[in-house]
N, C-alpha and C. Protein backbone atom coordinates (compact mmCIF):
# COMPACT_ATOMS: atom_id res chain seq x y z
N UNK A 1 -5.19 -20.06 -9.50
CA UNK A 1 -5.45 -18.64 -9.28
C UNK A 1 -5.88 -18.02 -10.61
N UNK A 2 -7.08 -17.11 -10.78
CA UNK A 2 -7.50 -16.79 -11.68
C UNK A 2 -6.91 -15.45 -12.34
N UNK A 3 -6.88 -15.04 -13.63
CA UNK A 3 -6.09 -13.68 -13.76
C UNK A 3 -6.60 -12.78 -13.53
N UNK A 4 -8.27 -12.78 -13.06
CA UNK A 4 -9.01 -11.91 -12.20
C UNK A 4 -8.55 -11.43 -10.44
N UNK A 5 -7.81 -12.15 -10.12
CA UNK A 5 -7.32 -12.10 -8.52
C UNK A 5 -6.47 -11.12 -8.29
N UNK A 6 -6.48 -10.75 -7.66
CA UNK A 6 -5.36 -9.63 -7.06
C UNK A 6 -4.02 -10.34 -6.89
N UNK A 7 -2.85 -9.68 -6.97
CA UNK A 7 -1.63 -10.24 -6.43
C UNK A 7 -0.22 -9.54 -6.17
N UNK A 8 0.90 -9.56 -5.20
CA UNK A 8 1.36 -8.51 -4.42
C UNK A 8 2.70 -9.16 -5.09
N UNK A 9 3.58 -8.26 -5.21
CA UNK A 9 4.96 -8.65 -5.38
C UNK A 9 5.52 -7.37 -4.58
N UNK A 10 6.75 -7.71 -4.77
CA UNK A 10 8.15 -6.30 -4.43
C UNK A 10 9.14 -6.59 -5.46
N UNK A 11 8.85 -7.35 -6.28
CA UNK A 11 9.95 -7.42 -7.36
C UNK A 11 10.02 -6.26 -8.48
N UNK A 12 10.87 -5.45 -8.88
CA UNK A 12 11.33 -4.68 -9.32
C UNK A 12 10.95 -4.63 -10.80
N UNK A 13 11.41 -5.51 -11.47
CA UNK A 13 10.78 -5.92 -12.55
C UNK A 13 10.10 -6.29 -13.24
N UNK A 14 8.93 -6.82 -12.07
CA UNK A 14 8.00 -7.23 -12.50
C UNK A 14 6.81 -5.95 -12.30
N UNK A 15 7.19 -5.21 -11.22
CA UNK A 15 6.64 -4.32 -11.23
C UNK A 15 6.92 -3.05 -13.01
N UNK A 16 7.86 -2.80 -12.96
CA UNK A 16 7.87 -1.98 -14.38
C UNK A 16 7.35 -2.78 -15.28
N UNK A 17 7.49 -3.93 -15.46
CA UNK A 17 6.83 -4.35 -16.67
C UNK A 17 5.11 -4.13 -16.84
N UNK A 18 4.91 -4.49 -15.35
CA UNK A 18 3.17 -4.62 -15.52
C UNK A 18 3.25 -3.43 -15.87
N UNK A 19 2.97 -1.79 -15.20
CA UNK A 19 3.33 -0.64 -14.90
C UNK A 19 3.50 -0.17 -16.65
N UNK A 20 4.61 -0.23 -16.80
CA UNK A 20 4.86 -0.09 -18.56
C UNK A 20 4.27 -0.45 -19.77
N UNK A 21 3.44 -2.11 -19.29
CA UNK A 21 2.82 -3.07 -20.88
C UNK A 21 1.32 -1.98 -20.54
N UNK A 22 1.09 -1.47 -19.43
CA UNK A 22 -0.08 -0.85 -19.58
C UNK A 22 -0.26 0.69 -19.75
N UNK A 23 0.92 1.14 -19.80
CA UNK A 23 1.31 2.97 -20.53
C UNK A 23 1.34 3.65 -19.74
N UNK A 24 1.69 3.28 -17.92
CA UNK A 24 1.83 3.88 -16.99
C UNK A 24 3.21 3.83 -16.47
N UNK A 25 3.44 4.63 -15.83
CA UNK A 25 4.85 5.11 -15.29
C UNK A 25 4.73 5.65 -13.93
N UNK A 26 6.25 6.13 -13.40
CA UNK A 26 5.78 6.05 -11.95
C UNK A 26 5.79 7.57 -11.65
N UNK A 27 5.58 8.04 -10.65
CA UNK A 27 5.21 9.51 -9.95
C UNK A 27 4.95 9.52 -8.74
N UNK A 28 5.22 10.90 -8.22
CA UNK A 28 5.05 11.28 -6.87
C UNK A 28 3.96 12.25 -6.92
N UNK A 29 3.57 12.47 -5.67
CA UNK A 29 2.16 13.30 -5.22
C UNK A 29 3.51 14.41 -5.37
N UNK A 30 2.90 15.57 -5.89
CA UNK A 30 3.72 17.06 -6.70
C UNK A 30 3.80 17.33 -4.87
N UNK A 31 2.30 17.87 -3.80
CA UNK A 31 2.37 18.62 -2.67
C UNK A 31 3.48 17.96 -2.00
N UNK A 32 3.76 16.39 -1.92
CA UNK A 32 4.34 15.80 -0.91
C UNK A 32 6.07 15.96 -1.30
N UNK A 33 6.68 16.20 -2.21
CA UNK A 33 7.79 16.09 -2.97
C UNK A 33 8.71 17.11 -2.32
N UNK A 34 9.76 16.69 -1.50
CA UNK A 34 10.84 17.90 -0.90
C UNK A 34 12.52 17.87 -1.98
N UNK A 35 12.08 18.72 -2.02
CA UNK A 35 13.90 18.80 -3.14
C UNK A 35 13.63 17.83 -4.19
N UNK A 36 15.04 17.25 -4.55
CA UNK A 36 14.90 15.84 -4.90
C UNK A 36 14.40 14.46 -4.68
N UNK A 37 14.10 14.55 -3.47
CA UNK A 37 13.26 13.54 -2.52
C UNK A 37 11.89 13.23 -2.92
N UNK A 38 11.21 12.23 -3.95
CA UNK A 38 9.69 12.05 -4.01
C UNK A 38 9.26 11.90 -2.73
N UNK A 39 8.07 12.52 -2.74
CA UNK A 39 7.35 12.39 -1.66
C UNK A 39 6.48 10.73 -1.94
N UNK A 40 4.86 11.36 -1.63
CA UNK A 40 4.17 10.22 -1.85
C UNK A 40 4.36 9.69 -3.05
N UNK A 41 4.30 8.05 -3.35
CA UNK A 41 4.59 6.85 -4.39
C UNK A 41 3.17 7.18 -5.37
N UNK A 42 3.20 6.94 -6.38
CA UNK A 42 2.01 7.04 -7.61
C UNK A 42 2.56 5.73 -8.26
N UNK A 43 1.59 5.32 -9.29
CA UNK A 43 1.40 4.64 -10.61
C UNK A 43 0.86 5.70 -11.04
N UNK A 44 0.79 6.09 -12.00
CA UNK A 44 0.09 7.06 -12.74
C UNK A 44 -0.40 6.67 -14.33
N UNK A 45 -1.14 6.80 -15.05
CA UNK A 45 -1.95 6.58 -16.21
C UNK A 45 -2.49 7.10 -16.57
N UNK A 46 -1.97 7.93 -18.16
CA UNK A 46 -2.46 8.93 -19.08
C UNK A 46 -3.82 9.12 -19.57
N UNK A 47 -4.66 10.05 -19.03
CA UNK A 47 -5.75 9.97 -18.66
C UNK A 47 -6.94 9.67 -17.41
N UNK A 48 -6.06 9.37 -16.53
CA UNK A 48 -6.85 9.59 -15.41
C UNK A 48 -6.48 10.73 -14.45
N UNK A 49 -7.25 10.23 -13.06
CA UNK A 49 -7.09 11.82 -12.51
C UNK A 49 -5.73 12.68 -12.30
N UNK A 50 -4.98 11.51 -12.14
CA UNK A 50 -3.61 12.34 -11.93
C UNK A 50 -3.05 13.32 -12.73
N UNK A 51 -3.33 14.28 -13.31
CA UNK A 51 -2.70 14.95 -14.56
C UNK A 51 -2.04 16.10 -13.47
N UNK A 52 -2.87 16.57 -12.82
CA UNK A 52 -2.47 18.14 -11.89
C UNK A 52 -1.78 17.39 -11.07
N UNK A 53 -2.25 16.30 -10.37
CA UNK A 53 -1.56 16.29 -8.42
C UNK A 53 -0.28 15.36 -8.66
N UNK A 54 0.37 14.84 -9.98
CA UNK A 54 1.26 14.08 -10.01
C UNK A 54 2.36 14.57 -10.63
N UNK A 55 3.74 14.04 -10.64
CA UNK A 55 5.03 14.53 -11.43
C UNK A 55 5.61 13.21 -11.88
N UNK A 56 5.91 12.73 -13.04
CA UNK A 56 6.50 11.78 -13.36
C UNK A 56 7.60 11.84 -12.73
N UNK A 57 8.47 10.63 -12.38
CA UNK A 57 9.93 10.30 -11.79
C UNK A 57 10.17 9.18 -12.38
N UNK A 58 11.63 8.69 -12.29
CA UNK A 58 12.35 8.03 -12.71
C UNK A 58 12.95 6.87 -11.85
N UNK A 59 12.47 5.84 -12.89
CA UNK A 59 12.29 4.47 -12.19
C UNK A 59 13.56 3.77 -11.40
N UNK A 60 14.57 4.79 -11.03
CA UNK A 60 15.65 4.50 -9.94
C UNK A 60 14.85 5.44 -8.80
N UNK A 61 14.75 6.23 -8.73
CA UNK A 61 14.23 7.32 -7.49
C UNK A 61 12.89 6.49 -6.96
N UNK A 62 11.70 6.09 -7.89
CA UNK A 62 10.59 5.20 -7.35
C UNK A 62 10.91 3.77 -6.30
N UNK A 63 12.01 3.07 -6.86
CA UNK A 63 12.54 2.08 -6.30
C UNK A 63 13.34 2.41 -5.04
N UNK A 64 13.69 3.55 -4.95
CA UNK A 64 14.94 3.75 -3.59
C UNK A 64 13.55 4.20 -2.63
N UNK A 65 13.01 4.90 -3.32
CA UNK A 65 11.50 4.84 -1.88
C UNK A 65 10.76 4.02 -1.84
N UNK A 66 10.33 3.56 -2.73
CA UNK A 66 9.78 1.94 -2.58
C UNK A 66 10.22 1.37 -1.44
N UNK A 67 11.54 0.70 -1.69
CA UNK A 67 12.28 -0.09 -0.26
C UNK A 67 12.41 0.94 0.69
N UNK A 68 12.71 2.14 0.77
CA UNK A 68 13.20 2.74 1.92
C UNK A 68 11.35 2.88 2.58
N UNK A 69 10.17 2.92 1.93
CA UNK A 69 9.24 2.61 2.90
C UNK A 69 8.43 1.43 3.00
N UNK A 70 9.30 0.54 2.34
CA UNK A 70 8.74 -0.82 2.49
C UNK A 70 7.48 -0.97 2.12
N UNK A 71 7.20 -0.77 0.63
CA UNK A 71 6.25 -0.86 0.06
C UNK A 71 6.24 -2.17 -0.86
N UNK A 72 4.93 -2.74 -1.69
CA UNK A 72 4.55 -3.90 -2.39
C UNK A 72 3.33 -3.12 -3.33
N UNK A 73 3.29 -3.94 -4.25
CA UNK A 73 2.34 -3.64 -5.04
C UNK A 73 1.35 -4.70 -5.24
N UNK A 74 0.29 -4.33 -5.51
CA UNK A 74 -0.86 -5.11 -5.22
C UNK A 74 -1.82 -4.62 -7.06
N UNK A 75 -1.96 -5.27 -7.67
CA UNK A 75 -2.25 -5.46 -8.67
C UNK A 75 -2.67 -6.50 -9.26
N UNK A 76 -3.86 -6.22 -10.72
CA UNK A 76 -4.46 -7.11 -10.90
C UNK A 76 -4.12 -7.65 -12.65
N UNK A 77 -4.36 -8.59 -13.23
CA UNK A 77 -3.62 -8.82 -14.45
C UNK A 77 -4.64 -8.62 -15.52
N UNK A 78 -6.12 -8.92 -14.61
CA UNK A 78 -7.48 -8.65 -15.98
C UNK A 78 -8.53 -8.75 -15.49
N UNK A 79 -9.24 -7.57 -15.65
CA UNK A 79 -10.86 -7.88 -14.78
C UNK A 79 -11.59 -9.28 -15.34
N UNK A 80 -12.62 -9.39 -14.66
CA UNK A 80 -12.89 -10.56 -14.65
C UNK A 80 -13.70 -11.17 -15.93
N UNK A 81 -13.88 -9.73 -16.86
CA UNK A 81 -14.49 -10.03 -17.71
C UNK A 81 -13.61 -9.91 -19.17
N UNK A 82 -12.16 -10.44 -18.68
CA UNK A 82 -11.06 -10.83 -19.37
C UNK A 82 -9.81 -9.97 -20.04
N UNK A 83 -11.00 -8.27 -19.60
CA UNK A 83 -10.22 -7.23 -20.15
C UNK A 83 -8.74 -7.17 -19.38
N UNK A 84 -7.71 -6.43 -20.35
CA UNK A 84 -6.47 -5.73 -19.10
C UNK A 84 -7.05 -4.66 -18.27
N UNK A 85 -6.36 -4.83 -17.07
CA UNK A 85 -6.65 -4.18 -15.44
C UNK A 85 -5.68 -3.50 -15.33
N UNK A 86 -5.93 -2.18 -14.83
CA UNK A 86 -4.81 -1.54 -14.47
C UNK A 86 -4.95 -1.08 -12.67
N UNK A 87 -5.53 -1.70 -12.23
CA UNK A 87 -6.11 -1.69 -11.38
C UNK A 87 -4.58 -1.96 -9.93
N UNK A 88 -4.33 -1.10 -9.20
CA UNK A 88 -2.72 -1.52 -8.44
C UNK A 88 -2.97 -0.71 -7.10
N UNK A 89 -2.22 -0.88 -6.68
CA UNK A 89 -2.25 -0.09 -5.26
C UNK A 89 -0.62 -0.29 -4.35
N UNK A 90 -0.29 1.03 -4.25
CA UNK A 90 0.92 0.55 -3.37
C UNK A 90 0.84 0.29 -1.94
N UNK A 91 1.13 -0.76 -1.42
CA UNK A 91 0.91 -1.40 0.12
C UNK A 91 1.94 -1.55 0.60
N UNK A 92 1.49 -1.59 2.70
CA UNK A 92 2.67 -1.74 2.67
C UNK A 92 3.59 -3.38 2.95
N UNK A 93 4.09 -3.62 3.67
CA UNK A 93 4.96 -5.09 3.10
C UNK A 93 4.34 -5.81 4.69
């Protein structure tokens, strides 16, 4: 498998690490967010579009909705032209 390929985990840790070695952190969509409750799941990364529609959260609250909607992450380790990818998507399981 090439480090160009896509690839899905639900592991916890492996998810923050990728997530973190690349200066991103996790967040909810700000509209979708009730109380304490994140709404919609983000990756988010300083400098892209998310600056307005996102709220950083804290990587216990990302994980309890994670599993509670049975989500996976789908992410890539390096485009193909060897650079780092930050390239992810949350799916569901």
């Amino acid at each position: 498998m090439a480090k160009s390929d896509s690839k899905t985990t639900t592991d916890h840790g492996t998810i923050k690490k990728w997530v973190e070695s690349r200066g991103g952190f996790p967040a909810t969509v700000k509209s979708t967010k009730e109380g304490d409750e994140p709404g919609l799941l983000r990756i988010d990364f300083p400098g892209y579009s998310g600056k307005d529609s996102l709220e950083r959260i804290e990587w216990d609250n990302f994980f309890d909705k994670f599993e509670e909607s049975n989500l996976a992450l789908l992410y890539q380790e390096e485009l193909k032209s060897g650079e780092e990818s930050r390239f992810c998507k949350l799916v569901s399981r």
